[in-house]
C-alpha atoms as a PDB file:
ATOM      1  CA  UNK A   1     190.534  37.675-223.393  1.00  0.00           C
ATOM      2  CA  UNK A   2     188.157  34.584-222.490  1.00  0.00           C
ATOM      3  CA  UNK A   3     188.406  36.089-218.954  1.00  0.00           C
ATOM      4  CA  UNK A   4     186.618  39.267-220.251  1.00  0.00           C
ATOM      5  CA  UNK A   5     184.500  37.698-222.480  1.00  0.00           C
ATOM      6  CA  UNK A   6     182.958  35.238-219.237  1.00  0.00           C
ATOM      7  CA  UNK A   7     183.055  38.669-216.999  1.00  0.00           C
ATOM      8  CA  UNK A   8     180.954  40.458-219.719  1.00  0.00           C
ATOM      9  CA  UNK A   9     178.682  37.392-219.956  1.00  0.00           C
ATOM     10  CA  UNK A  10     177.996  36.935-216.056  1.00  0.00           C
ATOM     11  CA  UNK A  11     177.268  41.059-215.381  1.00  0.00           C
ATOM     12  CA  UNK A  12     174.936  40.851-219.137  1.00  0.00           C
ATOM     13  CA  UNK A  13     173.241  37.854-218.088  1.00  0.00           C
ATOM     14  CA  UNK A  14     173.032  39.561-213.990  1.00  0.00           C
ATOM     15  CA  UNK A  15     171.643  42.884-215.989  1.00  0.00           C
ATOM     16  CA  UNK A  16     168.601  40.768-217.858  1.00  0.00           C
ATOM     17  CA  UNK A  17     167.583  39.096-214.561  1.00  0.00           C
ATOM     18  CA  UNK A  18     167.487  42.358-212.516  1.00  0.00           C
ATOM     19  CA  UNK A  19     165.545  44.285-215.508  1.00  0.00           C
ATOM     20  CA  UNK A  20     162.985  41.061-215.747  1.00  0.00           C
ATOM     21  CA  UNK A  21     162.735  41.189-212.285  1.00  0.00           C
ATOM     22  CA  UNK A  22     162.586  44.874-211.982  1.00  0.00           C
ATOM     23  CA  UNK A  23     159.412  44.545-214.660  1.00  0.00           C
ATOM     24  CA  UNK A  24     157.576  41.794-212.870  1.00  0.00           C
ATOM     25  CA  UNK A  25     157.573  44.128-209.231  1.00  0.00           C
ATOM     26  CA  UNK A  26     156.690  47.125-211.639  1.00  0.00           C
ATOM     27  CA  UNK A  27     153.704  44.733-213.299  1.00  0.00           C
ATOM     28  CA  UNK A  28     152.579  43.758-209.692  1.00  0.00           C
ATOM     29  CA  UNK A  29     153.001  47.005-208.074  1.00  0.00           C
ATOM     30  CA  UNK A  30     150.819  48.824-210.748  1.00  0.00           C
ATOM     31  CA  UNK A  31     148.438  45.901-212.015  1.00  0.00           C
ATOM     32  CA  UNK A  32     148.588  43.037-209.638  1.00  0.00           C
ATOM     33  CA  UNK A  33     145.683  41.980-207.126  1.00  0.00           C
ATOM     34  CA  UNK A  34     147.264  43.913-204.051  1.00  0.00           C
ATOM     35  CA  UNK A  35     147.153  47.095-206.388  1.00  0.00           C
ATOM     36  CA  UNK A  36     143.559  46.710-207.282  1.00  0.00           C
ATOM     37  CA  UNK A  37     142.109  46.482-204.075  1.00  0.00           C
ATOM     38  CA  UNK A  38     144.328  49.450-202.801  1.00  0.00           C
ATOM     39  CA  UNK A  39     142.638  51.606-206.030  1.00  0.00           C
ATOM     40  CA  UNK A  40     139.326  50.441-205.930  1.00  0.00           C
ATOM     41  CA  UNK A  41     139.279  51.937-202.090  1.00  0.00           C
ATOM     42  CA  UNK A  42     141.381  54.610-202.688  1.00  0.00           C
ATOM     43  CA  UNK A  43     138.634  55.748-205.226  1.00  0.00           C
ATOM     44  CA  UNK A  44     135.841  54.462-203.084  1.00  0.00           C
ATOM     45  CA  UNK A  45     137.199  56.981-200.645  1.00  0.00           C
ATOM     46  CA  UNK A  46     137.845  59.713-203.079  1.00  0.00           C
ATOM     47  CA  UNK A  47     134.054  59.508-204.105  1.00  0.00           C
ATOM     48  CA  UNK A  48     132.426  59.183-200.554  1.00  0.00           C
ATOM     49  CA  UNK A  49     132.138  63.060-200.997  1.00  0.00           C
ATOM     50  CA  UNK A  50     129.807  62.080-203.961  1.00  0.00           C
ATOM     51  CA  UNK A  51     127.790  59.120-202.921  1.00  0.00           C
ATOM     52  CA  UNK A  52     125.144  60.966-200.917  1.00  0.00           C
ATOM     53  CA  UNK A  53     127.328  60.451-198.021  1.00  0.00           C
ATOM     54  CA  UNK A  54     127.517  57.023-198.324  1.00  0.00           C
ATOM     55  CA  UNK A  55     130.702  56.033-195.802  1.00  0.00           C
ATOM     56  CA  UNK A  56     133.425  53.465-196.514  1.00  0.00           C
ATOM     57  CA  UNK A  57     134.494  51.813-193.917  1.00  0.00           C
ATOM     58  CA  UNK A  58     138.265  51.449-193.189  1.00  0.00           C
ATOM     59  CA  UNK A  59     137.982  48.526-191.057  1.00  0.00           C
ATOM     60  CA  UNK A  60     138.937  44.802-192.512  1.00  0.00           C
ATOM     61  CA  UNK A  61     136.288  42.896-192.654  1.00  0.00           C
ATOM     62  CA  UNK A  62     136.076  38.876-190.739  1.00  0.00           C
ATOM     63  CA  UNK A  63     136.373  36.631-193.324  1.00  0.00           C
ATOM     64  CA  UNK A  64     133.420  33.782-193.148  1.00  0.00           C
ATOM     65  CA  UNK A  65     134.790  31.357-195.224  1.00  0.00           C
ATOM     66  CA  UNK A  66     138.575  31.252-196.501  1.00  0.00           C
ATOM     67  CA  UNK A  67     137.135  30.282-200.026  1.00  0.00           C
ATOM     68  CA  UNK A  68     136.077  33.323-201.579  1.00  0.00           C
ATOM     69  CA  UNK A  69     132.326  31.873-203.395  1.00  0.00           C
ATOM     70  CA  UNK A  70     131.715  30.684-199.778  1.00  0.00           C
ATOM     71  CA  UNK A  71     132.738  33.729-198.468  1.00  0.00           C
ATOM     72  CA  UNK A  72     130.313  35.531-200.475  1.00  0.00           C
ATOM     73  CA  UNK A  73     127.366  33.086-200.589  1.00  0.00           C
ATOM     74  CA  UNK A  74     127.609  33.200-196.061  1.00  0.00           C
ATOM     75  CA  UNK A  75     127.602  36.934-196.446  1.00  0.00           C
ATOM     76  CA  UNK A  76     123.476  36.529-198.200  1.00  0.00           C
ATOM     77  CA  UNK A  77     122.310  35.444-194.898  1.00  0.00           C
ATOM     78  CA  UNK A  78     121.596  37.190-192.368  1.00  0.00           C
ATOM     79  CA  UNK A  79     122.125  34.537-189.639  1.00  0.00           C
ATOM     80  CA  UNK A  80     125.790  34.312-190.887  1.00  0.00           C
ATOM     81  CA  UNK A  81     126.725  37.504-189.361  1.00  0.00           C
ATOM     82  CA  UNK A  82     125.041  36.769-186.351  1.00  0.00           C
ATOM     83  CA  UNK A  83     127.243  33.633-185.826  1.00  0.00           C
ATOM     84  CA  UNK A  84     130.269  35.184-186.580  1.00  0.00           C
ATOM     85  CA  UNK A  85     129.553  38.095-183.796  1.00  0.00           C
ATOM     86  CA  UNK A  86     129.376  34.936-181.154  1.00  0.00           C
ATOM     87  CA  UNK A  87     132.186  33.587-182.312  1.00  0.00           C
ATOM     88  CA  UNK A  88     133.387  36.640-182.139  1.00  0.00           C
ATOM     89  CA  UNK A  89     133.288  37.333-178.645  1.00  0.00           C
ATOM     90  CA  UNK A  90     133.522  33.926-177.360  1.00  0.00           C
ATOM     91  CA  UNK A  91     137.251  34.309-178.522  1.00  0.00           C
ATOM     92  CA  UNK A  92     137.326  31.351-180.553  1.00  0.00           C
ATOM     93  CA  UNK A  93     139.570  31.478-183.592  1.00  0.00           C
ATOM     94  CA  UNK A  94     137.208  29.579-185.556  1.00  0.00           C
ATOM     95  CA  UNK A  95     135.193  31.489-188.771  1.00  0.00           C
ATOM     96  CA  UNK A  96     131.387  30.693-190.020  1.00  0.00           C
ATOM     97  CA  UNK A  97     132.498  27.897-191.848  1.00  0.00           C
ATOM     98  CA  UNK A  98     134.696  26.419-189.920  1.00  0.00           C
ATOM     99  CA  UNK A  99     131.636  25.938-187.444  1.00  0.00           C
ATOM    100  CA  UNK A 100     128.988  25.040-189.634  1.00  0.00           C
ATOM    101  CA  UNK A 101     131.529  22.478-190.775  1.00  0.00           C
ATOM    102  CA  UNK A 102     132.429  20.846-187.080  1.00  0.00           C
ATOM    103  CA  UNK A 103     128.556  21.021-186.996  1.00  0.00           C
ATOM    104  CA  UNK A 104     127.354  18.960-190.151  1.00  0.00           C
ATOM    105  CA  UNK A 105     130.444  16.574-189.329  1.00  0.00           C
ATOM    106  CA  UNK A 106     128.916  15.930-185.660  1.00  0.00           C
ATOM    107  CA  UNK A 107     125.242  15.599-187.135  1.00  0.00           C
ATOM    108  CA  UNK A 108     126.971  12.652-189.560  1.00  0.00           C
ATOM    109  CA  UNK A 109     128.878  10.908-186.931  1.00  0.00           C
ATOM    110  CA  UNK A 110     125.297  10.714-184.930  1.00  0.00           C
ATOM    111  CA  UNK A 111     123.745   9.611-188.171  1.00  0.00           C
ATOM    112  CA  UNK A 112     126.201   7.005-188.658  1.00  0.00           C
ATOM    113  CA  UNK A 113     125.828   6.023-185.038  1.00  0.00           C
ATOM    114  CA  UNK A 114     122.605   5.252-185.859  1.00  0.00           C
ATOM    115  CA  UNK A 115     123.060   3.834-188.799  1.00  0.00           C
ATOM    116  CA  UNK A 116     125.311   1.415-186.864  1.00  0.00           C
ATOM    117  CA  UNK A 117     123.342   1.130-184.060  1.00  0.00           C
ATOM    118  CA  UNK A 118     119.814   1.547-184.018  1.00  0.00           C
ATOM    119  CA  UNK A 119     117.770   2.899-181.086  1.00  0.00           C
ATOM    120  CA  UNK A 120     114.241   4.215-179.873  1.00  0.00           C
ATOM    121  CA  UNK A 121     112.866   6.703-181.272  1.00  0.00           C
ATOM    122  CA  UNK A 122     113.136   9.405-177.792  1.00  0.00           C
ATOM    123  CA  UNK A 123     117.054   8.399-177.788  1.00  0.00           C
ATOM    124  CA  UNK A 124     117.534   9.145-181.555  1.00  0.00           C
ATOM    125  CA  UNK A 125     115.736  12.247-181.082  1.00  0.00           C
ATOM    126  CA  UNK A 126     118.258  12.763-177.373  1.00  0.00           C
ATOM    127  CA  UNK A 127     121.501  11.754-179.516  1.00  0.00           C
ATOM    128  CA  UNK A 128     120.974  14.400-182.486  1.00  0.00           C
ATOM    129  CA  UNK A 129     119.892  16.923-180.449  1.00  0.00           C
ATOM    130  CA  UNK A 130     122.765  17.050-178.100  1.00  0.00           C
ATOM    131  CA  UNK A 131     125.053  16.388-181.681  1.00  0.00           C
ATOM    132  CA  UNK A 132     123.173  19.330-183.250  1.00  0.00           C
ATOM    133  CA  UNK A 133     123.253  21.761-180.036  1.00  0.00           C
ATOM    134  CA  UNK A 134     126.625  20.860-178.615  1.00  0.00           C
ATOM    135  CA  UNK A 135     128.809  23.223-180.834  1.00  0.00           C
ATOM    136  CA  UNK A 136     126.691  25.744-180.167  1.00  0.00           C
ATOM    137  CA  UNK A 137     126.299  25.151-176.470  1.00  0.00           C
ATOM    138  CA  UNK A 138     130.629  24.996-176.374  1.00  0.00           C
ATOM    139  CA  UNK A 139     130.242  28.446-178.149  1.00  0.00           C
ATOM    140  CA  UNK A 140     128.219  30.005-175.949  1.00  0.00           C
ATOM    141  CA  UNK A 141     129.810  28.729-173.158  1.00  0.00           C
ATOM    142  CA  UNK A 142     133.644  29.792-174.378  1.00  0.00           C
ATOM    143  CA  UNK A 143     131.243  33.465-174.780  1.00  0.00           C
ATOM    144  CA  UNK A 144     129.475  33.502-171.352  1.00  0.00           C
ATOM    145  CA  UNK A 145     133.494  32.580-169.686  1.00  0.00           C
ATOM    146  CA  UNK A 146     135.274  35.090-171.787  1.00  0.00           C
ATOM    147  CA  UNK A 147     132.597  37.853-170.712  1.00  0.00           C
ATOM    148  CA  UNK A 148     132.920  36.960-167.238  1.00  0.00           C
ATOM    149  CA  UNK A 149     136.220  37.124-167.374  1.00  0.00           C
ATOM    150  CA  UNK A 150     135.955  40.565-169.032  1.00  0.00           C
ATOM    151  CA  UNK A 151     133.565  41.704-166.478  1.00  0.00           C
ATOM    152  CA  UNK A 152     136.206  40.817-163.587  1.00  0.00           C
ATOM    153  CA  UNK A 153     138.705  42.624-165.266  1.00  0.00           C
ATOM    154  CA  UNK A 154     136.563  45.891-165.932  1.00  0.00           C
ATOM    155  CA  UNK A 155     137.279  47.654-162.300  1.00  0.00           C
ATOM    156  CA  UNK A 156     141.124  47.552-163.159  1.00  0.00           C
ATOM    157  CA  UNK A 157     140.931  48.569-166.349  1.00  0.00           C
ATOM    158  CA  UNK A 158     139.228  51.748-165.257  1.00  0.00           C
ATOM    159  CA  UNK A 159     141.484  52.486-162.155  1.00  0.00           C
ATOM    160  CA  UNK A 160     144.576  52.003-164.983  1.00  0.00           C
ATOM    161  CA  UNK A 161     142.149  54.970-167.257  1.00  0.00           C
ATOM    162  CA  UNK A 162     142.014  56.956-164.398  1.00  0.00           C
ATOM    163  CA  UNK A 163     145.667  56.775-163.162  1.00  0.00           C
ATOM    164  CA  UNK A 164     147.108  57.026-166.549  1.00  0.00           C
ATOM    165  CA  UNK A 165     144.939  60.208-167.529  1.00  0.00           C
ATOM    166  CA  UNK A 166     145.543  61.790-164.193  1.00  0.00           C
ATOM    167  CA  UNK A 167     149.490  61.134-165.538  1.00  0.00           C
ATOM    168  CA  UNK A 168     148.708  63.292-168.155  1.00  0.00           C
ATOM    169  CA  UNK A 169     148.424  60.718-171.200  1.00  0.00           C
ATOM    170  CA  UNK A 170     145.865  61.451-174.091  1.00  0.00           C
ATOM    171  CA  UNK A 171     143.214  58.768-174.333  1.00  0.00           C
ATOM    172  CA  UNK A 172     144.550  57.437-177.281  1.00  0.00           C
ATOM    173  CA  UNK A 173     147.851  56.549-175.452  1.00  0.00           C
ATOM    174  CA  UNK A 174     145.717  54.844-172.638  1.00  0.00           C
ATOM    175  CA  UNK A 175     143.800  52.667-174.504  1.00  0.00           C
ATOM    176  CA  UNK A 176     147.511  51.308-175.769  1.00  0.00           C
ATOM    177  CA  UNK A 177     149.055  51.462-171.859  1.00  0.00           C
ATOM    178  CA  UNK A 178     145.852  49.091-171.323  1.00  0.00           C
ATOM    179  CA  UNK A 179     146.516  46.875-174.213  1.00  0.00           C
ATOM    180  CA  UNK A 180     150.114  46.394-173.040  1.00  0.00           C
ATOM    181  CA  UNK A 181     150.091  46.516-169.387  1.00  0.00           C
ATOM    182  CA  UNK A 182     146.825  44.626-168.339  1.00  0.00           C
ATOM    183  CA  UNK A 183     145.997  40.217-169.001  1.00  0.00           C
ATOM    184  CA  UNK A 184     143.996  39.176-171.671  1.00  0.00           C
ATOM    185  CA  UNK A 185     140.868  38.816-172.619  1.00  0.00           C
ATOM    186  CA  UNK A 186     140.338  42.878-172.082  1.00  0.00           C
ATOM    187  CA  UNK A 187     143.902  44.067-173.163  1.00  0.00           C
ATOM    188  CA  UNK A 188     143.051  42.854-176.823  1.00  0.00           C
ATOM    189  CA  UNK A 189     139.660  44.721-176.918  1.00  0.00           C
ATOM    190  CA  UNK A 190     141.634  47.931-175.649  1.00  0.00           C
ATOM    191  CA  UNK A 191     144.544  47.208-178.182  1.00  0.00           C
ATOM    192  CA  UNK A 192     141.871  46.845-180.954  1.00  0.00           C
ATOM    193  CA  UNK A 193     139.924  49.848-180.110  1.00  0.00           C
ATOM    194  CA  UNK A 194     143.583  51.788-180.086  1.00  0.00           C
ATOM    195  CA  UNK A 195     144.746  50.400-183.401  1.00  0.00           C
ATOM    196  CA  UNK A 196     141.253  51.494-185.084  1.00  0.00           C
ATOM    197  CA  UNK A 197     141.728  54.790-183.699  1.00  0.00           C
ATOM    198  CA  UNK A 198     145.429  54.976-185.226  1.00  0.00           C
ATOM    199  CA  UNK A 199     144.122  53.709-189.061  1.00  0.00           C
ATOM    200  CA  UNK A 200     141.616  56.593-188.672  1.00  0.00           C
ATOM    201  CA  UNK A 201     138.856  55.781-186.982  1.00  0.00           C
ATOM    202  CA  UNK A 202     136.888  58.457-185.039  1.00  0.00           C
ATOM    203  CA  UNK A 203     137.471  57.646-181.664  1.00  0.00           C
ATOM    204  CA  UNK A 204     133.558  57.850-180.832  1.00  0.00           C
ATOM    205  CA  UNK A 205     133.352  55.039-183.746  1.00  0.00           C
ATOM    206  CA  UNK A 206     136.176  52.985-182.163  1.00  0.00           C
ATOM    207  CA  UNK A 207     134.377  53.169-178.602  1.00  0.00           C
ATOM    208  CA  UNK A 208     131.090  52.091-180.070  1.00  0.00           C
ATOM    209  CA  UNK A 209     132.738  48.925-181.743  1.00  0.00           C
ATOM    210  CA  UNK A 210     134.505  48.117-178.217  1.00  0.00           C
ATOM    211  CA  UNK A 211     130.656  48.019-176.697  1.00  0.00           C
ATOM    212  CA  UNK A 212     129.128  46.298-179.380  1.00  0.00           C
ATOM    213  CA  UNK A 213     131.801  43.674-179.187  1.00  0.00           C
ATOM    214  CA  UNK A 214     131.744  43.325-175.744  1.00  0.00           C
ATOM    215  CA  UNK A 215     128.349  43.538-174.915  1.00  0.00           C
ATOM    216  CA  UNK A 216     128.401  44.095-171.171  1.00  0.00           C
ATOM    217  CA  UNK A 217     126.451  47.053-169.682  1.00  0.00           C
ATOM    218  CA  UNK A 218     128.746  47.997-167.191  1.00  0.00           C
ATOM    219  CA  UNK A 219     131.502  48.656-170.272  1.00  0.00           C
ATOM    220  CA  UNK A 220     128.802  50.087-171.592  1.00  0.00           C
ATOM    221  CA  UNK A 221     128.421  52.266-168.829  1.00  0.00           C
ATOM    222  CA  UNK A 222     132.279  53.204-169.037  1.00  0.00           C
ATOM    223  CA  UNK A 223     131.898  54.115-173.114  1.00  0.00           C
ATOM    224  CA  UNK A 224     129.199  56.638-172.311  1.00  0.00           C
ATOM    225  CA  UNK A 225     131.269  58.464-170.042  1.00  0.00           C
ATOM    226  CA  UNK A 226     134.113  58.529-172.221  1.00  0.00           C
ATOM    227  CA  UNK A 227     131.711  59.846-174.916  1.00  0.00           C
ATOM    228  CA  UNK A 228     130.003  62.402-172.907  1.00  0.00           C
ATOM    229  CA  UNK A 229     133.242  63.679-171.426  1.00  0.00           C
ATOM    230  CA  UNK A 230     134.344  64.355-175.159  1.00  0.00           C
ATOM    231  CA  UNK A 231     131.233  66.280-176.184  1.00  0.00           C
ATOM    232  CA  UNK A 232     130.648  68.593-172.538  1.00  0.00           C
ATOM    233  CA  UNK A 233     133.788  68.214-170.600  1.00  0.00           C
ATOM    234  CA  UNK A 234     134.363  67.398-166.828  1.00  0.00           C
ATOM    235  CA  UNK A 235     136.801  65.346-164.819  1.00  0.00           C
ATOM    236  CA  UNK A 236     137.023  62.335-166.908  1.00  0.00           C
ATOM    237  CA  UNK A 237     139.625  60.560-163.867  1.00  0.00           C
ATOM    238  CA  UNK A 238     136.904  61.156-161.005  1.00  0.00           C
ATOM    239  CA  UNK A 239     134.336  59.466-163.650  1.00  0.00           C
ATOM    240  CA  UNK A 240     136.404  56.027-163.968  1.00  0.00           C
ATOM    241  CA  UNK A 241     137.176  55.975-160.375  1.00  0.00           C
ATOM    242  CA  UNK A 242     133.418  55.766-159.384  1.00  0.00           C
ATOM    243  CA  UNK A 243     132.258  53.574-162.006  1.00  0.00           C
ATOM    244  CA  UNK A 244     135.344  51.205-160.958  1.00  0.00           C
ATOM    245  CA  UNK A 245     133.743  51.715-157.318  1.00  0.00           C
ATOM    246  CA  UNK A 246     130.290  50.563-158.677  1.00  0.00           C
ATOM    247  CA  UNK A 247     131.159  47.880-160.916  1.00  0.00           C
ATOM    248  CA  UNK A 248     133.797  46.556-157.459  1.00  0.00           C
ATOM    249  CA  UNK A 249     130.340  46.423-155.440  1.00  0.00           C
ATOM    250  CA  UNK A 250     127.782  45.021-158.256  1.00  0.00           C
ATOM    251  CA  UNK A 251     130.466  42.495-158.397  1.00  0.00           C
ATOM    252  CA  UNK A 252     130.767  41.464-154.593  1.00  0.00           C
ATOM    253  CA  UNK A 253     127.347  41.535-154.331  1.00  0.00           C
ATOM    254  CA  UNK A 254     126.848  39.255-157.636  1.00  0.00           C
ATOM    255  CA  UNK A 255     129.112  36.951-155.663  1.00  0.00           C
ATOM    256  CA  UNK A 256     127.236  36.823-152.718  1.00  0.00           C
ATOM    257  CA  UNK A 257     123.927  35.450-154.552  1.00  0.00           C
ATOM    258  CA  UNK A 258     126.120  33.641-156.129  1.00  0.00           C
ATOM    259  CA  UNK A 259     126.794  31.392-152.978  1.00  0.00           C
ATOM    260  CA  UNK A 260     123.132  31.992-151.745  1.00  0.00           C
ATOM    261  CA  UNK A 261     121.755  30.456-154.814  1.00  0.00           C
ATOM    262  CA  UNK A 262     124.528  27.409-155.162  1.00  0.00           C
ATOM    263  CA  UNK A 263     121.728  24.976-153.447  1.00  0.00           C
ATOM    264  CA  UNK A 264     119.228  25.869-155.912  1.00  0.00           C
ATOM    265  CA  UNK A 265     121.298  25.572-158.896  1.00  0.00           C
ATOM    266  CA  UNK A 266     122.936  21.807-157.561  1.00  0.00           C
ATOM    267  CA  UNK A 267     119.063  21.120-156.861  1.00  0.00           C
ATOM    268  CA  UNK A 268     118.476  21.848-160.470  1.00  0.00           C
ATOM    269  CA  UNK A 269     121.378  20.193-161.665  1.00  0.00           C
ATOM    270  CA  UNK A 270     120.230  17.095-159.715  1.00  0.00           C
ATOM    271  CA  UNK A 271     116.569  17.358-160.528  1.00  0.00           C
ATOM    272  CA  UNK A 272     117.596  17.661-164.246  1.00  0.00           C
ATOM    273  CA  UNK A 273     119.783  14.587-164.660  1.00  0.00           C
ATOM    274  CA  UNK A 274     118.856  11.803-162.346  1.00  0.00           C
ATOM    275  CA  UNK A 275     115.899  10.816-164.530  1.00  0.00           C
ATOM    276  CA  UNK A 276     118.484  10.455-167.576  1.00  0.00           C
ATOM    277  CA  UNK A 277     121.242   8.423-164.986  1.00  0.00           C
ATOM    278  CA  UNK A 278     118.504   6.590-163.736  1.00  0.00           C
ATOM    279  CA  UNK A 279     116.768   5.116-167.187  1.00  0.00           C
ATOM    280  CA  UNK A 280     120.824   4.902-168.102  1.00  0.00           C
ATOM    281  CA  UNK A 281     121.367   2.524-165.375  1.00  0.00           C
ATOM    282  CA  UNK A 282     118.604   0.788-165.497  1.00  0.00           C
ATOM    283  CA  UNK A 283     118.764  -0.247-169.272  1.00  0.00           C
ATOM    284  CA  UNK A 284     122.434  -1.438-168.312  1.00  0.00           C
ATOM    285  CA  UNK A 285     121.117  -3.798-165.173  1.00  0.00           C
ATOM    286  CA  UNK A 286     117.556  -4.580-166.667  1.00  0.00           C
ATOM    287  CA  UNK A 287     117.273  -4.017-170.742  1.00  0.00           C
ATOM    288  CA  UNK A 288     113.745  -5.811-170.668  1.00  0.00           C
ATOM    289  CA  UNK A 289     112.417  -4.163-167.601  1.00  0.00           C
ATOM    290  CA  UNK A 290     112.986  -0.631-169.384  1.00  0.00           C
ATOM    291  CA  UNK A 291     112.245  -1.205-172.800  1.00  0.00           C
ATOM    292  CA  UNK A 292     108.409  -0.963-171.862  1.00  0.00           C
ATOM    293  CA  UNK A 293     108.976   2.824-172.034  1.00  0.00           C
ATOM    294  CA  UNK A 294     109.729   2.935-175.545  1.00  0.00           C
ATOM    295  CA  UNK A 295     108.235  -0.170-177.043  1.00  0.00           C
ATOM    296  CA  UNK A 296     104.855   0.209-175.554  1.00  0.00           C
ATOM    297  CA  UNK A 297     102.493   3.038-176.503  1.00  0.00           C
ATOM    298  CA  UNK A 298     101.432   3.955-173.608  1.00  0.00           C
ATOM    299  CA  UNK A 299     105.517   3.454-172.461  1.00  0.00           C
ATOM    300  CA  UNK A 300     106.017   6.299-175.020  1.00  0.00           C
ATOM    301  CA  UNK A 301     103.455   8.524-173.952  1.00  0.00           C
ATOM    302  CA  UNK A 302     104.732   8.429-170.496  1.00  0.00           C
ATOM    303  CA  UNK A 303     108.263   8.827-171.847  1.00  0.00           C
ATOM    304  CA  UNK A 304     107.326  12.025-173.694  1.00  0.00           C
ATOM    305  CA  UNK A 305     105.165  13.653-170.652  1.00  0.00           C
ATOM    306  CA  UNK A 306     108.024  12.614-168.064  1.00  0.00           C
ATOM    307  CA  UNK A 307     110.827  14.874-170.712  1.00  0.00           C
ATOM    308  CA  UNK A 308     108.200  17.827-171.118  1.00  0.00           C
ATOM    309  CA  UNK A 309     108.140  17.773-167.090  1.00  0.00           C
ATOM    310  CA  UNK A 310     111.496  17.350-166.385  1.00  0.00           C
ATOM    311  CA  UNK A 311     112.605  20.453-169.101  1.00  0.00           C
ATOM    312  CA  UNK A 312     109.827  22.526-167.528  1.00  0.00           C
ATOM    313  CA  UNK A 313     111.442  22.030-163.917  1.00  0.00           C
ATOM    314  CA  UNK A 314     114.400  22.877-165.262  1.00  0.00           C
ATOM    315  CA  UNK A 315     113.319  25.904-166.871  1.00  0.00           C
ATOM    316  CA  UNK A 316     111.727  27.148-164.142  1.00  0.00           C
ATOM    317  CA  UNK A 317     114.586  26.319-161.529  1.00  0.00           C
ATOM    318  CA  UNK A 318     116.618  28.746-164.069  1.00  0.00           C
ATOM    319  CA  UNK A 319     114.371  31.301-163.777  1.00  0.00           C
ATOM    320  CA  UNK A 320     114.243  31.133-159.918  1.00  0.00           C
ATOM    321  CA  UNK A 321     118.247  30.925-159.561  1.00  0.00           C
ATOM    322  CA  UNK A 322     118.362  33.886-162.096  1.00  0.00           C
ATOM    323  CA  UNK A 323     119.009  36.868-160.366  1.00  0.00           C
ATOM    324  CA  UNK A 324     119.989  39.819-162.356  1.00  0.00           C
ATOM    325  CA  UNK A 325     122.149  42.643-161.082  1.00  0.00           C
END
């Protein structure tokens, strides 16, 4: 008897658990936050028809901030979305705020440094400047690497296009082959463009996002011909092949100025930074000798003209060494 009694206790006491339980998924299924944002876009999309043709976009957004107010408040200004499109495509996995943070904590450590130790007035103005412009100078370099790295990468990506179309595989399928087969950085970009396609993205809306986040013309290049393909036909394989060919010989012949113009760029390298080693070294083996530059007025002067000099030479070396192809 007590035996049956327990039993009848431990399955009643199993059946109220499983019912509570069973109420809380119905609750969160039905009510929770999950459920909300699935209905509010479920009848966003149901009423696109009658919002003027206003579209909803499918697409998850980049989050700028992981705290939602901060999210929001980023989101006002313009510049924020800017940012986030370099960060972006340099490929680092940091968000608006995570950069504006490393920034303002970089500013304060050079403030502090001050603080601690005092200086002139042209090497306060040096030290926040390079604390200020380094995170974004590491950005855009990480960019400018992961592009170039993209760029090499183009004339095999289009060869795989060509082959795997030739195979007879839609262009849905290839963009995935790419994804898998090929190294990053360019097999995420193709995996991305396939997995819009596959949540429902036209595939003229997916190409388009691929350009705009990899903004290199001769991708560019490739995109059009995908798109104009679609709309009048033609031999889409023969297409890839040649603009493989082209990008293959812009390439070598990028490399080749490359090594023509190495003198001018270590010239401009040198030209640019041996006034900064030399008052360095000099301030290290003679303090006295060198402070005349930035306690004297005329010192000053001299200090400021010699800077304005030096970052015109260096502009205009960069403009000499520049050669676009």
């Amino acid at each position: 008897m007590d035996l049956v009694f327990y039993g009848f206790a431990v399955l009643l006491f199993a059946a109220c658990i499983l019912m509570v339980e069973g109420a809380w998924l119905w609750w969160s299924g039905t009510h929770g936050s999950a459920a909300r944002r699935i209905n509010r876009r479920l009848r966003l999309m149901a009423a696109r028809g009658e919002a003027g043709g206003e579209r909803v976009s499918i697409l998850k957004q980049r989050r700028y901030a992981r705290a939602p107010g901060l999210d929001r408040l980023l989101r006002r200004a313009p510049q924020a979305a800017q940012l986030d499109r370099l960060l972006l495509q340099s490929g680092l996995s940091w968000s608006v705020a995570q950069f504006l943070g490393g920034m303002g904590a970089v500013l304060l450590a050079a403030l502090l440094l001050l603080a601690a130790w005092p200086m002139p007035l042209p090497g306060a103005v040096l030290l926040l400047g390079v604390a200020g412009g380094g995170p974004v100078m590491v950005v855009l370099r990480a960019r400018a690497a992961r592009l170039q790295k993209i760029e090499a990468q183009l004339p095999e990506a289009a060869d795989f296009l060509a082959r795997a179309l030739r195979a007879g595989h839609s262009f849905s399928n290839v963009l995935q082959m790419v994804g898998d087969e090929l190294n990053e950085p360019i097999s995420g970009e193709f995996k991305m463009a396939h997995e819009e396609i596959n949540y429902g993205v036209p595939m003229n809306e997916a190409l388009q996002n691929l350009a705009a986040r990899i903004p290199l013309t001769d991708l560019r290049y490739l995109v059009i011909a995908v798109l104009v393909q679609r709309e009048s036909g033609g031999n889409l394989a023969e297409v890839l092949v040649s603009i493989a060919r082209i990008i293959r010989a812009r390439l070598k012949l990028l490399g080749q100025v490359r090594v023509l113009s190495a003198e001018g760029r270590m010239s401009a390298w040198v030209l640019g930074l041996m006034p900064v080693v030399m008052i360095g070294v000099m301030a290290l083996v003679n303090p006295q000798y060198i402070s005349l530059l930035w306690t004297d007025p005329s010192g000053i002067k001299l200090l400021w003209y010699a800077a304005g000099m030096v970052a015109l030479g260096v502009v205009w070396m960069r403009k000499v060494i520049r050669i676009r192809i």
